[in-house]
PDB file of N, CA and C in Angstrom:
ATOM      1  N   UNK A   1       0.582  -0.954 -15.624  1.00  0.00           N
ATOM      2  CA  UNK A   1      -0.183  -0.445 -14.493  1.00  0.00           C
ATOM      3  C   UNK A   1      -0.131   1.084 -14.514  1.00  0.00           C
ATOM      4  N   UNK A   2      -1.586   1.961 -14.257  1.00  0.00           N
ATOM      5  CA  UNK A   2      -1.463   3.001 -14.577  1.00  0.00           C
ATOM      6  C   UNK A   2      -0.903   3.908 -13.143  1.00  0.00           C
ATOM      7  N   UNK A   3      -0.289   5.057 -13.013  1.00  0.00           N
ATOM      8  CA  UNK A   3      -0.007   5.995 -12.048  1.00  0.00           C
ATOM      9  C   UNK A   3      -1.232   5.973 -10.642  1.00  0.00           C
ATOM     10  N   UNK A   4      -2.506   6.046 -11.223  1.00  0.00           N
ATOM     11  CA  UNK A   4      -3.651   6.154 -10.318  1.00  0.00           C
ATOM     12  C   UNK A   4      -3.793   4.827 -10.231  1.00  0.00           C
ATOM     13  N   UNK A   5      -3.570   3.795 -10.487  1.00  0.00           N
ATOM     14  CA  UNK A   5      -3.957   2.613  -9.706  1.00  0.00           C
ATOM     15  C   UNK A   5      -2.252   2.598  -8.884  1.00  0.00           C
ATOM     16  N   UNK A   6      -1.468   2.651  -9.109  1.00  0.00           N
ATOM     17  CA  UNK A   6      -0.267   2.600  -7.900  1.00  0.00           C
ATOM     18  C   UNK A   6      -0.778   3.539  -7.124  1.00  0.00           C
ATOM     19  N   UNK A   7      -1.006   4.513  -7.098  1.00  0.00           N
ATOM     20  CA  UNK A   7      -1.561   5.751  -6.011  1.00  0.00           C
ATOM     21  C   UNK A   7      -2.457   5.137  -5.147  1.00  0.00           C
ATOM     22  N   UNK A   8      -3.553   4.484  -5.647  1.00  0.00           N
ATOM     23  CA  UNK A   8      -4.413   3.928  -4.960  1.00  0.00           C
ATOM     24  C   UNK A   8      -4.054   2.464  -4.052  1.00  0.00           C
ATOM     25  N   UNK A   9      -3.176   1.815  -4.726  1.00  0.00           N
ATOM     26  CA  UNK A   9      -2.670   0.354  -3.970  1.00  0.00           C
ATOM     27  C   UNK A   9      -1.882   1.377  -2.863  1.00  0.00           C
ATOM     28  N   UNK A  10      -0.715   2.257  -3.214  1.00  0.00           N
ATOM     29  CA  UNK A  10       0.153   2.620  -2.010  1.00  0.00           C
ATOM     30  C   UNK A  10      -0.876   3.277  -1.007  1.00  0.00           C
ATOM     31  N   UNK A  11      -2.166   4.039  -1.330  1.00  0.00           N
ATOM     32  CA  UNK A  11      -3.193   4.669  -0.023  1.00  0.00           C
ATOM     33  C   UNK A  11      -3.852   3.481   0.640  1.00  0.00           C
ATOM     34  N   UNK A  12      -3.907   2.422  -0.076  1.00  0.00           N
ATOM     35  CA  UNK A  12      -4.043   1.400   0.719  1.00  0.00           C
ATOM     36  C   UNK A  12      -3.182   0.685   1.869  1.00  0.00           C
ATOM     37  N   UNK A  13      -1.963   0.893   1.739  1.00  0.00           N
ATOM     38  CA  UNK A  13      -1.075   0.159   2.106  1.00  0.00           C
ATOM     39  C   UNK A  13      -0.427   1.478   3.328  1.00  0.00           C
ATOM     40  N   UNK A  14      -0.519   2.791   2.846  1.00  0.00           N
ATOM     41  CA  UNK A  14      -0.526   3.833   3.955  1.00  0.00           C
ATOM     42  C   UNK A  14      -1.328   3.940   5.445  1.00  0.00           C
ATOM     43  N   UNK A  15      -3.065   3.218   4.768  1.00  0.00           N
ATOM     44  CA  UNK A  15      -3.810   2.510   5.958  1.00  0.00           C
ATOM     45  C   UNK A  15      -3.219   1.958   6.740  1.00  0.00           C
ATOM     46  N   UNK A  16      -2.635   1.463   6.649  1.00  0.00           N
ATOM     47  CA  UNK A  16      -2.186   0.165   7.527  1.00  0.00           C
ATOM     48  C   UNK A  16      -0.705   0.588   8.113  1.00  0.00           C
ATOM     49  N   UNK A  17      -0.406   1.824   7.892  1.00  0.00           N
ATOM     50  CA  UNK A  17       0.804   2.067   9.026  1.00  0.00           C
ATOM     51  C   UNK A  17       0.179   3.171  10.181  1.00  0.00           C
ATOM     52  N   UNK A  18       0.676   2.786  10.991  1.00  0.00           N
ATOM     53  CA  UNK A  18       0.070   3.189  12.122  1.00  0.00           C
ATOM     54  C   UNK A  18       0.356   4.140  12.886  1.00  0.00           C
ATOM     55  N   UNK A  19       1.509   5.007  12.070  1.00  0.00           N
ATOM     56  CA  UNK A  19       2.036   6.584  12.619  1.00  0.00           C
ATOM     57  C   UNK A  19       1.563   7.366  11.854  1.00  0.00           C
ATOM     58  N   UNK A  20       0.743   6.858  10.795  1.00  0.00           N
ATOM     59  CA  UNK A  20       0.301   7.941   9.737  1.00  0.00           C
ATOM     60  C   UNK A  20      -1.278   8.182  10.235  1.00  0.00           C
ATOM     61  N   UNK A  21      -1.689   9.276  10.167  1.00  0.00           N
ATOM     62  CA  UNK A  21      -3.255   9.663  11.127  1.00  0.00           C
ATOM     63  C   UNK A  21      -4.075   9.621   9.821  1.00  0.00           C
ATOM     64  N   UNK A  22      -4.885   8.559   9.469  1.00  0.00           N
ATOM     65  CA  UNK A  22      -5.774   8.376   8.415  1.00  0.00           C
ATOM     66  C   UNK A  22      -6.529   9.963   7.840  1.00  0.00           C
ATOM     67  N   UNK A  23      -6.703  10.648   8.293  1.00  0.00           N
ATOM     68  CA  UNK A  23      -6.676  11.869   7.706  1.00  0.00           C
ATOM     69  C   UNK A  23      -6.439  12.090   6.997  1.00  0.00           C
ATOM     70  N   UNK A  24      -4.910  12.370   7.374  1.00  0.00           N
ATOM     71  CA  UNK A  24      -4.108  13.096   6.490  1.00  0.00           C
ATOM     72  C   UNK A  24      -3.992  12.389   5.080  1.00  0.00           C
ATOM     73  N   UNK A  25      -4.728  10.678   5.103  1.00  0.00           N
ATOM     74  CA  UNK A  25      -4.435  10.323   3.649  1.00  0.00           C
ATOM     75  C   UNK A  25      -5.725  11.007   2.786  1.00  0.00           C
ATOM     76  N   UNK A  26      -6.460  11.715   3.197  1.00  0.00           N
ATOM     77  CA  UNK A  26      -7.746  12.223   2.452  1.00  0.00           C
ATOM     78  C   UNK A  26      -6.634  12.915   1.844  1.00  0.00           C
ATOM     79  N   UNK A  27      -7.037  13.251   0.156  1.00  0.00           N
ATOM     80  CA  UNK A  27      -6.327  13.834  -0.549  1.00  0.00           C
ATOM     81  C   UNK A  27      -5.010  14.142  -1.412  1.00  0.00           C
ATOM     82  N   UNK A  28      -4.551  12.398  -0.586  1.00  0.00           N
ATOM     83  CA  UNK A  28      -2.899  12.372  -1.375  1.00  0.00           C
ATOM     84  C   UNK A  28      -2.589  12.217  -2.892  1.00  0.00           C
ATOM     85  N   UNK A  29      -1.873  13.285  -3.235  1.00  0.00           N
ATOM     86  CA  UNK A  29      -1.124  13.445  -4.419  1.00  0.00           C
ATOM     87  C   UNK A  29      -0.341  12.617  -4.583  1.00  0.00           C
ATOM     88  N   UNK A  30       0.840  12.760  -5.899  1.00  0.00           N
ATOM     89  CA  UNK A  30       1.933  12.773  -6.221  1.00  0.00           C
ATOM     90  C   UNK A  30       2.693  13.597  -5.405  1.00  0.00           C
ATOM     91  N   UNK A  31       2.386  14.449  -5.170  1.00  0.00           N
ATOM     92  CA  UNK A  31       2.973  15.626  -4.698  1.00  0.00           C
ATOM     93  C   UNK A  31       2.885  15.418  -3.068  1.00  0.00           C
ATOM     94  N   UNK A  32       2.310  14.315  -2.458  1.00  0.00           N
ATOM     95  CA  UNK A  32       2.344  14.772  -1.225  1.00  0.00           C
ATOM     96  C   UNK A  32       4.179  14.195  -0.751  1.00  0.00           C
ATOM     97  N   UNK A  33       4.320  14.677   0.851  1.00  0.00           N
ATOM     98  CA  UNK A  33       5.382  14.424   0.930  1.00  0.00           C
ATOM     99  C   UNK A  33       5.579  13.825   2.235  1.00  0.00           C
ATOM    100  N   UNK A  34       5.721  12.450   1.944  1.00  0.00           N
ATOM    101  CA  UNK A  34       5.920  11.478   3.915  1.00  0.00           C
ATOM    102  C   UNK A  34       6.135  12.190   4.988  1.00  0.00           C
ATOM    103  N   UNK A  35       7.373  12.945   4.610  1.00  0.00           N
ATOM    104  CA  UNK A  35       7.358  13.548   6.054  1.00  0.00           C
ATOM    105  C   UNK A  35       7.244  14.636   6.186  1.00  0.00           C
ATOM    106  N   UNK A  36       6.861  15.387   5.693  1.00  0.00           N
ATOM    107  CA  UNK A  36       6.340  16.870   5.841  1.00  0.00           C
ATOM    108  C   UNK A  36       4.507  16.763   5.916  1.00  0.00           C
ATOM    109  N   UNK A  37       4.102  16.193   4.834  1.00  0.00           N
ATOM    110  CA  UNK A  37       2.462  16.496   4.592  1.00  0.00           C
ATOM    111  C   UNK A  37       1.963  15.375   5.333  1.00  0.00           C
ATOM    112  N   UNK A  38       2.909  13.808   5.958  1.00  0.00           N
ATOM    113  CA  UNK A  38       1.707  12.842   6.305  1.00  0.00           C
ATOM    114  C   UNK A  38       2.922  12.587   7.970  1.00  0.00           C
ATOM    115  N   UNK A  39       3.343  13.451   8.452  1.00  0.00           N
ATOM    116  CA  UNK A  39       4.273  13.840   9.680  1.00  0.00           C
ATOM    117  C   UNK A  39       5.183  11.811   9.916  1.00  0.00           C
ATOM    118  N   UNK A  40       5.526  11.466   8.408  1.00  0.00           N
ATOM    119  CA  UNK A  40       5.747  10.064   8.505  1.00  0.00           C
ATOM    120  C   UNK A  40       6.870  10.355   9.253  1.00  0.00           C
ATOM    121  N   UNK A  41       7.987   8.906  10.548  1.00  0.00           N
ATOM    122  CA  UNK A  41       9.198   9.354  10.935  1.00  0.00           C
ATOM    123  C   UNK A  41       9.833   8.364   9.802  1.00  0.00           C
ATOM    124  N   UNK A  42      11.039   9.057   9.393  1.00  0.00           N
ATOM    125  CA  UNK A  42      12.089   8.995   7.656  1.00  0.00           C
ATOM    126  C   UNK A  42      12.038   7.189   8.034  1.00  0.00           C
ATOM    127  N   UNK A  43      12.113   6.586   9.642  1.00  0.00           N
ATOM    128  CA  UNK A  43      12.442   5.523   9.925  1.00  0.00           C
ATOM    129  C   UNK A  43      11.262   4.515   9.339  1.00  0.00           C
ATOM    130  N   UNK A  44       9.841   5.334   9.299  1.00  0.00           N
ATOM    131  CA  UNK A  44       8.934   4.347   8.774  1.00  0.00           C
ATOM    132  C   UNK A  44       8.817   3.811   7.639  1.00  0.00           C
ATOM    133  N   UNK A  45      10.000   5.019   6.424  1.00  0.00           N
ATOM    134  CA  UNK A  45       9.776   4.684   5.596  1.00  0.00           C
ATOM    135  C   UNK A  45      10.474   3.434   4.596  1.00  0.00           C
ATOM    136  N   UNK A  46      11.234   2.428   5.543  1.00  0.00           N
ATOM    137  CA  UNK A  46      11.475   1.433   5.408  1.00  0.00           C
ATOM    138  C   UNK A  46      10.276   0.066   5.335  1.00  0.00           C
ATOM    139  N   UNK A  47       9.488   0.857   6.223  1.00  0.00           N
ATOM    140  CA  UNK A  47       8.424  -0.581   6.513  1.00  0.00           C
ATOM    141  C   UNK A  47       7.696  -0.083   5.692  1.00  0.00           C
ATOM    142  N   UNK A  48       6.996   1.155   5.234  1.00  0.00           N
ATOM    143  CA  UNK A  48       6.400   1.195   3.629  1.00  0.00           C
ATOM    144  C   UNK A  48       7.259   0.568   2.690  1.00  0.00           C
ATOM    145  N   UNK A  49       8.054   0.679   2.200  1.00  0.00           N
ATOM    146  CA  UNK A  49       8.716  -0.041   1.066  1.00  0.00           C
ATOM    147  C   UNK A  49       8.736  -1.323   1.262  1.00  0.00           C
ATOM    148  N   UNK A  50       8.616  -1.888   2.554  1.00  0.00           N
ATOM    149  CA  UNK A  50       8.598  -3.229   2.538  1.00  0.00           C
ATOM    150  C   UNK A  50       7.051  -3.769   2.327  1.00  0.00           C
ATOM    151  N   UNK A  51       6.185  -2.821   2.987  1.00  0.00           N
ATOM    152  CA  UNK A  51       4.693  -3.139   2.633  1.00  0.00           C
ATOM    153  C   UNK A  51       4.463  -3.268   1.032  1.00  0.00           C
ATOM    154  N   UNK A  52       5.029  -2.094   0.260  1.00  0.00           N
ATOM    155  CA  UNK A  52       4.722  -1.834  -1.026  1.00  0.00           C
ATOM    156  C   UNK A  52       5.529  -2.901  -1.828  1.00  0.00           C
ATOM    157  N   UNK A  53       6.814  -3.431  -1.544  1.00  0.00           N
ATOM    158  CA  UNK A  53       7.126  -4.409  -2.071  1.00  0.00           C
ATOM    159  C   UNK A  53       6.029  -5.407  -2.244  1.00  0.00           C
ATOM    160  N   UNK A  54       5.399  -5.958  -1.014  1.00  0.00           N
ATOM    161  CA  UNK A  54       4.731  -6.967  -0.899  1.00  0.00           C
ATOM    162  C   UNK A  54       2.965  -6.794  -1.819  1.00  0.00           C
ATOM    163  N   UNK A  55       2.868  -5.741  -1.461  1.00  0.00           N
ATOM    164  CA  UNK A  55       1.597  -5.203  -2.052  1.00  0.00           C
ATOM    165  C   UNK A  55       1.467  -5.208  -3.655  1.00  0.00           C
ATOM    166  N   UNK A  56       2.837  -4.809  -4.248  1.00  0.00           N
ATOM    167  CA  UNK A  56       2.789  -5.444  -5.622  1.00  0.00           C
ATOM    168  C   UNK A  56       3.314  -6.012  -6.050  1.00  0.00           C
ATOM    169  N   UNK A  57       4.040  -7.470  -5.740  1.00  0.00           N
ATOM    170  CA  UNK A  57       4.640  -8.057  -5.409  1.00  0.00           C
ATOM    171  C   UNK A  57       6.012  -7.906  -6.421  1.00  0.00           C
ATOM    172  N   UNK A  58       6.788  -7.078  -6.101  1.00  0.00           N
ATOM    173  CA  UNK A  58       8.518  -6.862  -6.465  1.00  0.00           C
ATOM    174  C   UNK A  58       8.901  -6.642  -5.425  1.00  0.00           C
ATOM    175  N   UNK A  59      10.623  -6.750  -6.040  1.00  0.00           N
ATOM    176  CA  UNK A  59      11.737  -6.208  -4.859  1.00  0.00           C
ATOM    177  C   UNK A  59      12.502  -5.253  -5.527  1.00  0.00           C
ATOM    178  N   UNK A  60      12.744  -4.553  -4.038  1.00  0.00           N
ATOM    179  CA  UNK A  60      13.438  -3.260  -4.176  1.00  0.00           C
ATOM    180  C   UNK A  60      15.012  -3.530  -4.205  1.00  0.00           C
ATOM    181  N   UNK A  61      16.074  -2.658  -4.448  1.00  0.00           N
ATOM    182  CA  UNK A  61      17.621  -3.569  -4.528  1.00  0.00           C
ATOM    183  C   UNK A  61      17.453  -2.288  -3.403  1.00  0.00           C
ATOM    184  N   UNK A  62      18.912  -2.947  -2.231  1.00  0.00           N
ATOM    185  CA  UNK A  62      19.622  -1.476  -1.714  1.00  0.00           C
ATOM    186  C   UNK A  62      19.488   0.076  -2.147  1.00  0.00           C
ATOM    187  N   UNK A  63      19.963  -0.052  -3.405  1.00  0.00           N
ATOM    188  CA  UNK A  63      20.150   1.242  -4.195  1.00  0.00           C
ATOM    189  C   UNK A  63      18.674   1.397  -4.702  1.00  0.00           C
ATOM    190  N   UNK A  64      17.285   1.075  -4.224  1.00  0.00           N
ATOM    191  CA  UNK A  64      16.411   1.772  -5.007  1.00  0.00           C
ATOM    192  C   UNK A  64      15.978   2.163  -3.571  1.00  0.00           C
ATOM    193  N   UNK A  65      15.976   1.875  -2.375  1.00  0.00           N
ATOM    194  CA  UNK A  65      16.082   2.325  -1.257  1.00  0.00           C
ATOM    195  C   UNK A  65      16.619   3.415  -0.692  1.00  0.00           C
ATOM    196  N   UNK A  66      17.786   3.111  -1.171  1.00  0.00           N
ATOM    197  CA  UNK A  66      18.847   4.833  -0.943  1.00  0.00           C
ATOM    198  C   UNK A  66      18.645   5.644  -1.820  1.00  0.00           C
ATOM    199  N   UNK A  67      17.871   5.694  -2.865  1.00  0.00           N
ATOM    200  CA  UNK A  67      17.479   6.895  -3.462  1.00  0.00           C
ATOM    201  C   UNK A  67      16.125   7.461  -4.152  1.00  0.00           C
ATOM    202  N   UNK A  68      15.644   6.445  -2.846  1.00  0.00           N
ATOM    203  CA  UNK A  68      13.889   7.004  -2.964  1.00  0.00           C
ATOM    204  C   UNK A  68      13.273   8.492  -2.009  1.00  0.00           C
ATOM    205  N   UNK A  69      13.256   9.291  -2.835  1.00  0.00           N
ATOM    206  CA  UNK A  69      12.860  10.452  -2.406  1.00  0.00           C
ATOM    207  C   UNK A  69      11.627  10.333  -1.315  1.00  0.00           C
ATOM    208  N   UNK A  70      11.100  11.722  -0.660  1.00  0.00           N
ATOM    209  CA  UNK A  70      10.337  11.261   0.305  1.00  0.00           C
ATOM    210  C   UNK A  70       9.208  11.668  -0.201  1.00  0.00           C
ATOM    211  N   UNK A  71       9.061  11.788  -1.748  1.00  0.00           N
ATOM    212  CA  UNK A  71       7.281  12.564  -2.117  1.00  0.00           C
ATOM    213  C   UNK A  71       6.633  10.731  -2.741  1.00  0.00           C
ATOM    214  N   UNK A  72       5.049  11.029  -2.624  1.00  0.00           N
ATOM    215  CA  UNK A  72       4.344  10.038  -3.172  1.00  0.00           C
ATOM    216  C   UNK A  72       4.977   9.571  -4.780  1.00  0.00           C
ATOM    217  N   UNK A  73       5.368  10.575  -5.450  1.00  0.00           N
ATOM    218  CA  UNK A  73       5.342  10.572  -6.775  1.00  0.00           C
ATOM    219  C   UNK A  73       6.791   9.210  -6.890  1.00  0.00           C
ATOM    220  N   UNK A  74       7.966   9.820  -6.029  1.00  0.00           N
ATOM    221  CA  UNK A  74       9.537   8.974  -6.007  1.00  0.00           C
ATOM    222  C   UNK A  74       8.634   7.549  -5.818  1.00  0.00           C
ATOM    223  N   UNK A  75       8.281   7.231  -4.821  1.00  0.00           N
ATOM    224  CA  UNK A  75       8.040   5.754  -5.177  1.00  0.00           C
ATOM    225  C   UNK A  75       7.118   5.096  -5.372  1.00  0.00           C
ATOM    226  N   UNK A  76       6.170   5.951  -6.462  1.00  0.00           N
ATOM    227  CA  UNK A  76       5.323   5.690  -7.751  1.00  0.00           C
ATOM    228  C   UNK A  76       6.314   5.204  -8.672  1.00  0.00           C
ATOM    229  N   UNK A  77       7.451   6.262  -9.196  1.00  0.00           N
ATOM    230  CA  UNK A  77       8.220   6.154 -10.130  1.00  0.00           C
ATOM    231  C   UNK A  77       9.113   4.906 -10.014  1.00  0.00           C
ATOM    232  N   UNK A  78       9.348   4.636  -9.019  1.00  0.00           N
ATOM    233  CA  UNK A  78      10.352   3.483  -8.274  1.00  0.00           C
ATOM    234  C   UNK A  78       9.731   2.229  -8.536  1.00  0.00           C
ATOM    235  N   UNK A  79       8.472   2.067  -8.515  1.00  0.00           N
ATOM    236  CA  UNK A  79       7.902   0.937  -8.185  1.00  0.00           C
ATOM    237  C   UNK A  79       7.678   0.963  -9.595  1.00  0.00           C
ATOM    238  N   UNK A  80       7.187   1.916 -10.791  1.00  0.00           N
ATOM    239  CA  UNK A  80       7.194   1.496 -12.090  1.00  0.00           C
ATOM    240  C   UNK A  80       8.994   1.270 -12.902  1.00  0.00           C
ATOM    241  N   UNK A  81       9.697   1.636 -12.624  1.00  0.00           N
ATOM    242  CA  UNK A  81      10.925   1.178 -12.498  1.00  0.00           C
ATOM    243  C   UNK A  81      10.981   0.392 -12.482  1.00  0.00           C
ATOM    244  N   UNK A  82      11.145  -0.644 -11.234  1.00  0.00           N
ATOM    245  CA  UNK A  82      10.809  -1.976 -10.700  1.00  0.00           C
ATOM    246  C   UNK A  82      10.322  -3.044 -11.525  1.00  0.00           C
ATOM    247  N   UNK A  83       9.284  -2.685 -11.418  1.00  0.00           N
ATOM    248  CA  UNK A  83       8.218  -3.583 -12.569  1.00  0.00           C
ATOM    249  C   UNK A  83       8.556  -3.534 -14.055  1.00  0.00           C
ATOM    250  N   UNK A  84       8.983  -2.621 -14.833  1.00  0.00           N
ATOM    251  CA  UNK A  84       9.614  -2.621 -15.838  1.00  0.00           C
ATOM    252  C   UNK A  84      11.222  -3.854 -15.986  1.00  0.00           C
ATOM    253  N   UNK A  85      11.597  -3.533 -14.755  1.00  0.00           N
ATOM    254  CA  UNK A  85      12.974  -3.881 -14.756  1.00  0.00           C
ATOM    255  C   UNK A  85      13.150  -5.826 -14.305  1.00  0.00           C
ATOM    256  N   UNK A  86      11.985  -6.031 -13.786  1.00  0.00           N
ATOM    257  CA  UNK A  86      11.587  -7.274 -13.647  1.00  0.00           C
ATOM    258  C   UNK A  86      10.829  -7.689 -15.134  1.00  0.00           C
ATOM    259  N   UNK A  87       9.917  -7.004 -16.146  1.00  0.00           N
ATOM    260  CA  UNK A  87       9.770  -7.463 -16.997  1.00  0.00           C
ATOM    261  C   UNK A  87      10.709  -7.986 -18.056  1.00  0.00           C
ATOM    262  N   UNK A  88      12.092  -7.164 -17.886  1.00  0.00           N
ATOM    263  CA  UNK A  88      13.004  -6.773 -18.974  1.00  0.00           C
ATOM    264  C   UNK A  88      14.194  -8.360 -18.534  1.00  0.00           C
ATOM    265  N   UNK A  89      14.029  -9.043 -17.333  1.00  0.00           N
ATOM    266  CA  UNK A  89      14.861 -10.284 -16.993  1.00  0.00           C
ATOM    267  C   UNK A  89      14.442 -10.965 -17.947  1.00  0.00           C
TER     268      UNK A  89
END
């Protein structure tokens, strides 16, 4: 799965949270950053990871949770992680 199609499933899945002001998803990078560029609270970003779990369908462990950064790009990288790491069982 390429970088721009995860970009595009997670702006999908950004729709659908409801502290984020659809706006602000015009234009998201790699580079954007939850809680600075899309005013996410750090608390939402549990129920994204749980959306994005579901959205492509893996799971996250504890530890990919506790050290998912807060830019678009960390859990791009996370989620290809993931998927690698489920291929490799």
């Amino acid at each position: 799965m390429e970088r721009q199609e995860i970009l595009d499933g997670l702006i999908e899945v950004l729709k659908t949270i409801r502290t984020i002001d659809p706006e602000r998803l015009v234009g998201v990078t790699e580079e954007t950053d939850f809680l600075t560029d899309l005013s996410t609270p750090s608390t939402e970003l549990i129920n994204i990871a749980a959306k994005v779990e579901h959205k492509f369908d893996i799971e996250f462990d504890d530890d990919d949770i506790d050290h998912m950064g807060s830019k678009v790009k960390d859990i791009i990288d996370l989620i290809i992680m993931v998927k690698a790491r489920g291929e490799n069982e």
